[in-house]
PDB file of N, CA and C in Angstrom:
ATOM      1  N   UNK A   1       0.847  -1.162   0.000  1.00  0.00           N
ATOM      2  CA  UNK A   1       0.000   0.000   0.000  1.00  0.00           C
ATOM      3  C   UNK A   1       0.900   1.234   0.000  1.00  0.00           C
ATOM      4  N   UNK A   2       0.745   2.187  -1.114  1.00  0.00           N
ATOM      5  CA  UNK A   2       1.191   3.326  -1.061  1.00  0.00           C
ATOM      6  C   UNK A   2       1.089   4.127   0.418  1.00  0.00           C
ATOM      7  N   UNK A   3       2.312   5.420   0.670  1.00  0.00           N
ATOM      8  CA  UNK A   3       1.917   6.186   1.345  1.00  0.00           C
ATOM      9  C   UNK A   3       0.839   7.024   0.643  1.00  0.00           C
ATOM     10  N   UNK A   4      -0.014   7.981   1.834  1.00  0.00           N
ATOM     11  CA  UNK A   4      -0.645   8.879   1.483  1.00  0.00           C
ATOM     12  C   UNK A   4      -1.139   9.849   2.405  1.00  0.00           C
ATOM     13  N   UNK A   5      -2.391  10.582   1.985  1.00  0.00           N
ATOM     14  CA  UNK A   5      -2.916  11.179   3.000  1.00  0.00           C
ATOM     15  C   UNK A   5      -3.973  10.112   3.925  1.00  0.00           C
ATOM     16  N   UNK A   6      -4.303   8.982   3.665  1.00  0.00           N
ATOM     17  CA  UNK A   6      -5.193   8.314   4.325  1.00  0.00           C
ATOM     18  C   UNK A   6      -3.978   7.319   4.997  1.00  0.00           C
ATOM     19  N   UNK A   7      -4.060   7.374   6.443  1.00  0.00           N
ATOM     20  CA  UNK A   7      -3.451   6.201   7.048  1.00  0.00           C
ATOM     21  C   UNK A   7      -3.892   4.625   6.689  1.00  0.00           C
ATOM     22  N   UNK A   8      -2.608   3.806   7.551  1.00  0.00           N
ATOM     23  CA  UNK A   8      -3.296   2.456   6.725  1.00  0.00           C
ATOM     24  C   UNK A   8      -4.387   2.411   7.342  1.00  0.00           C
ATOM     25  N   UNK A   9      -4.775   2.490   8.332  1.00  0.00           N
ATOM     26  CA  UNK A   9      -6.089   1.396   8.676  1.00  0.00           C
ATOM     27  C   UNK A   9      -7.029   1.880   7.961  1.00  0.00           C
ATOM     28  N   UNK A  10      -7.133   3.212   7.774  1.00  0.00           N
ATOM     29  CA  UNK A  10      -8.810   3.723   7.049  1.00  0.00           C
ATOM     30  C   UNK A  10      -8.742   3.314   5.704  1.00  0.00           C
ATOM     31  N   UNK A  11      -7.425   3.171   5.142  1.00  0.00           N
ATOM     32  CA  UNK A  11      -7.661   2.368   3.706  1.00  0.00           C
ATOM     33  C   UNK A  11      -8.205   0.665   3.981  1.00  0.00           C
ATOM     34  N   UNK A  12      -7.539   0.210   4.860  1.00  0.00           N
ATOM     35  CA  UNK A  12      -7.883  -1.532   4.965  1.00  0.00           C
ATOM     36  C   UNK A  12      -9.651  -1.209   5.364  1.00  0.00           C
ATOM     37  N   UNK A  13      -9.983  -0.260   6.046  1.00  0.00           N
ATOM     38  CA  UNK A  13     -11.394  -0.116   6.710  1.00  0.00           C
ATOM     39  C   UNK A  13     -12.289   0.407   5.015  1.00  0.00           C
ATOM     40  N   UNK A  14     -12.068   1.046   4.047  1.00  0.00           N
ATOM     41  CA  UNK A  14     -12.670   1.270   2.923  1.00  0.00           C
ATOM     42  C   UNK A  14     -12.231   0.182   2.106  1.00  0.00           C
ATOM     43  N   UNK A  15     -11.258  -0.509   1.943  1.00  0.00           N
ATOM     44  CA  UNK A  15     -11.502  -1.852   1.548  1.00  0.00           C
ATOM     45  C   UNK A  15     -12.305  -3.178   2.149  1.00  0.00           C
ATOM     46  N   UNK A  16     -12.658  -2.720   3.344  1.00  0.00           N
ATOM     47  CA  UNK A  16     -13.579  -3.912   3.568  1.00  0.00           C
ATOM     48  C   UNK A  16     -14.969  -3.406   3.144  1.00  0.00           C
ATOM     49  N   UNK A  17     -15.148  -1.964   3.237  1.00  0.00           N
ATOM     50  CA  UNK A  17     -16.365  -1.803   3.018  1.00  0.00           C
ATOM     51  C   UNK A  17     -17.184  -1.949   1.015  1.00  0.00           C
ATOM     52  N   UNK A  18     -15.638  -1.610   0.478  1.00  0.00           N
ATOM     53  CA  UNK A  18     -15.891  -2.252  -0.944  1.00  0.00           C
ATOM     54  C   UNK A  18     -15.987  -3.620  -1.295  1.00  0.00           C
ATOM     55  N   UNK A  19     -15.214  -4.434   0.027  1.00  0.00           N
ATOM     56  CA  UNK A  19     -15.561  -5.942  -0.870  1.00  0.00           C
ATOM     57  C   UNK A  19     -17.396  -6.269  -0.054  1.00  0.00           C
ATOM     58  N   UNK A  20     -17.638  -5.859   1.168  1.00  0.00           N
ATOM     59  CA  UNK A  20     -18.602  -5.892   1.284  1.00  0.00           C
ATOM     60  C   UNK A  20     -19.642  -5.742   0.814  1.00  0.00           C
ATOM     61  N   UNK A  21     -19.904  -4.678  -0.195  1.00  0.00           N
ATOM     62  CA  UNK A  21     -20.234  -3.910  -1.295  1.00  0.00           C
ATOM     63  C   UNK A  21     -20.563  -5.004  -2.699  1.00  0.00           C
ATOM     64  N   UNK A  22     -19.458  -4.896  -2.800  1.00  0.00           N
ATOM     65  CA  UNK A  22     -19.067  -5.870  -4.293  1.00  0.00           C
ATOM     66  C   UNK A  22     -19.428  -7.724  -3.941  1.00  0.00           C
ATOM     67  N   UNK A  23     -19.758  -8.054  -2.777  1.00  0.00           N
ATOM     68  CA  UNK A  23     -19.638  -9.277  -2.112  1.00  0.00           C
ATOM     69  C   UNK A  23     -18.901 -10.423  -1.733  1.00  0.00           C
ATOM     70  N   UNK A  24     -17.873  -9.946  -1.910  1.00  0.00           N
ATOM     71  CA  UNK A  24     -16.502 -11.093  -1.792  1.00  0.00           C
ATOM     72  C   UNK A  24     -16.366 -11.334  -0.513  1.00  0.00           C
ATOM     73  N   UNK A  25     -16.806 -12.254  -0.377  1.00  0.00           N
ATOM     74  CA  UNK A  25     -16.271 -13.106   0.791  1.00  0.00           C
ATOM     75  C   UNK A  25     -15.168 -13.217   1.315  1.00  0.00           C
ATOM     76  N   UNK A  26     -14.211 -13.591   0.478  1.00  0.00           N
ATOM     77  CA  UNK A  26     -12.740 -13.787   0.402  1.00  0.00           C
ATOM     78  C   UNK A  26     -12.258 -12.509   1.268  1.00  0.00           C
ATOM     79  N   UNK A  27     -12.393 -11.400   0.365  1.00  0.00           N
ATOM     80  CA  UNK A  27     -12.128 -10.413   0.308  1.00  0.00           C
ATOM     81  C   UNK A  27     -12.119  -9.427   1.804  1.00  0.00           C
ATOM     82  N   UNK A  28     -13.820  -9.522   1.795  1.00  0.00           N
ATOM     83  CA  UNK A  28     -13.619  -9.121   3.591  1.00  0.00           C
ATOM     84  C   UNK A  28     -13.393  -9.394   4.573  1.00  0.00           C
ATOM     85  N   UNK A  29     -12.944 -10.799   4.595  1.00  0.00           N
ATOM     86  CA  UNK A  29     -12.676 -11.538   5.325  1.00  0.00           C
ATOM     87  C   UNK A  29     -10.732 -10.984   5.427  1.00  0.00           C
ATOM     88  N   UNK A  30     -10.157 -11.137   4.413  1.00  0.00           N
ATOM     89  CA  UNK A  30      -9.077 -10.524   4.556  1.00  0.00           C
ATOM     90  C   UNK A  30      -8.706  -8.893   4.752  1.00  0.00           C
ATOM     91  N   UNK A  31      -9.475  -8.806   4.525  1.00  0.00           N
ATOM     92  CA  UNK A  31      -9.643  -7.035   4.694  1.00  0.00           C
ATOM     93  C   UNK A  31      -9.362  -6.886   6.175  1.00  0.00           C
ATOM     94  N   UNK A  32     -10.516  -7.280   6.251  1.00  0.00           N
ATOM     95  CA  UNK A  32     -10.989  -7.039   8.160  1.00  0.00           C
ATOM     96  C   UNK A  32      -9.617  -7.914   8.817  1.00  0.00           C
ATOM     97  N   UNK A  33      -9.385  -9.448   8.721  1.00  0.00           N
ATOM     98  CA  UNK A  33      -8.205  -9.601   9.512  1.00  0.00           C
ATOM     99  C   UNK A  33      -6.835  -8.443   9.252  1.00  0.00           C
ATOM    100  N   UNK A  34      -6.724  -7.527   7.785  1.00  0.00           N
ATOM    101  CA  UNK A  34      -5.801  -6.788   7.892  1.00  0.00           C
ATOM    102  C   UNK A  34      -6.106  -5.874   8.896  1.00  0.00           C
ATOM    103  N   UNK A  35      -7.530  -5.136   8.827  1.00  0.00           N
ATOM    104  CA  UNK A  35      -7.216  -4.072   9.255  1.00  0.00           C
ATOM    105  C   UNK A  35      -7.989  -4.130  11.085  1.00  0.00           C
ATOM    106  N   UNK A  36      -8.289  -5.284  11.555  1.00  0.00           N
ATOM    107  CA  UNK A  36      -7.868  -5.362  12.836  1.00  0.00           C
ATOM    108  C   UNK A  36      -6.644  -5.946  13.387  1.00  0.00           C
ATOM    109  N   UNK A  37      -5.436  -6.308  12.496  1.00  0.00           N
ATOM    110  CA  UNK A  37      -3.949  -6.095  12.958  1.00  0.00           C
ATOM    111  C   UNK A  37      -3.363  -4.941  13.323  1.00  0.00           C
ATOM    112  N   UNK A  38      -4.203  -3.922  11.913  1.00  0.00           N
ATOM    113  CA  UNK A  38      -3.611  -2.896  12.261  1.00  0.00           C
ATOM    114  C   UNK A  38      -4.210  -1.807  13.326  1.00  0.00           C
ATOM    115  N   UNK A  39      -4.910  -2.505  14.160  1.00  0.00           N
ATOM    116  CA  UNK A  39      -5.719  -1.601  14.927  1.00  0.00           C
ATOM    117  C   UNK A  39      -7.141  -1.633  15.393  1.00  0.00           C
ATOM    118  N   UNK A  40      -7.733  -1.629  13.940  1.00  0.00           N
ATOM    119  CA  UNK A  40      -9.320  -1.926  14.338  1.00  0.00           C
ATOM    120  C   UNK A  40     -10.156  -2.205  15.466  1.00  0.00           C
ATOM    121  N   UNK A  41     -10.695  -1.743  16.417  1.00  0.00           N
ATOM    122  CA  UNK A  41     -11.414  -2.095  17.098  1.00  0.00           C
ATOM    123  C   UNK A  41     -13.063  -2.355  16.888  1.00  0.00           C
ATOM    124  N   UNK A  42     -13.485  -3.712  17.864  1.00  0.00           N
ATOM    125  CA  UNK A  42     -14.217  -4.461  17.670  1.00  0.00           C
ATOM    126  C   UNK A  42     -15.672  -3.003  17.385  1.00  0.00           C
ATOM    127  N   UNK A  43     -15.485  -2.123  18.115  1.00  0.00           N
ATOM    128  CA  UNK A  43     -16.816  -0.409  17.966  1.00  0.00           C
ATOM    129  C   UNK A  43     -16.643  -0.026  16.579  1.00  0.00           C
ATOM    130  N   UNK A  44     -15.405   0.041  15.985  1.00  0.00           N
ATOM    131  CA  UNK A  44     -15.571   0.320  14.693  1.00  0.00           C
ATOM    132  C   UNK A  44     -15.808  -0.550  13.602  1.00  0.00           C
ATOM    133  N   UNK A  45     -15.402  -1.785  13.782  1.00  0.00           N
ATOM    134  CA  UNK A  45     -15.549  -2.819  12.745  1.00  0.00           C
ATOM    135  C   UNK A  45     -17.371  -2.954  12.931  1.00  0.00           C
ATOM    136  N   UNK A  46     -18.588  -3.096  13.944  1.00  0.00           N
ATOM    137  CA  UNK A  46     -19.525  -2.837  13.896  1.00  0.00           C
ATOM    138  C   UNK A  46     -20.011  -1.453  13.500  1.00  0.00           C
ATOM    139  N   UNK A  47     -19.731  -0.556  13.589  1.00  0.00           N
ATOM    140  CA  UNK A  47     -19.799   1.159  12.518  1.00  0.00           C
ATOM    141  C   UNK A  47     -19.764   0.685  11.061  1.00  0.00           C
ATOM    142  N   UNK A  48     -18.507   0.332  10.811  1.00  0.00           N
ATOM    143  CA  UNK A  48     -18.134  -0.039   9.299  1.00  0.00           C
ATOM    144  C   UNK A  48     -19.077  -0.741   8.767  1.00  0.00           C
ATOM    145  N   UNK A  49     -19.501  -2.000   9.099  1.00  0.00           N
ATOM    146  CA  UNK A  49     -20.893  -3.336   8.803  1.00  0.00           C
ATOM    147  C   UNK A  49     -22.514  -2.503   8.740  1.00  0.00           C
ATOM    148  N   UNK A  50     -22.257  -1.623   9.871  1.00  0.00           N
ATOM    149  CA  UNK A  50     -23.710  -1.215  10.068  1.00  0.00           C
ATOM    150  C   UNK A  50     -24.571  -0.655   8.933  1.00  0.00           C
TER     151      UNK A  50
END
């Protein structure tokens, strides 16, 4: 993942919400284990789904 103006987690957190979106299974499933490595807490990963 490039640097940028978006830190990592809010990119791994808008990639889960696109494979969610798009329906990949696969996808959010890896998303979400990335981006609760990098932080995620269990309040936001329910925000993100909601």
């Amino acid at each position: 993942m490039a640097p940028g103006a978006l830190d990592p987690l809010t990119k791994e957190m808008l990639y889960v919400a696109v494979s969610t979106a798009n329906g990949c299974g696969y996808c959010v499933h890896s998303h979400t284990a990335a981006a609760k490595a990098k932080g995620m807490t269990e309040a936001q990963h329910g925000e993100l789904l909601a």
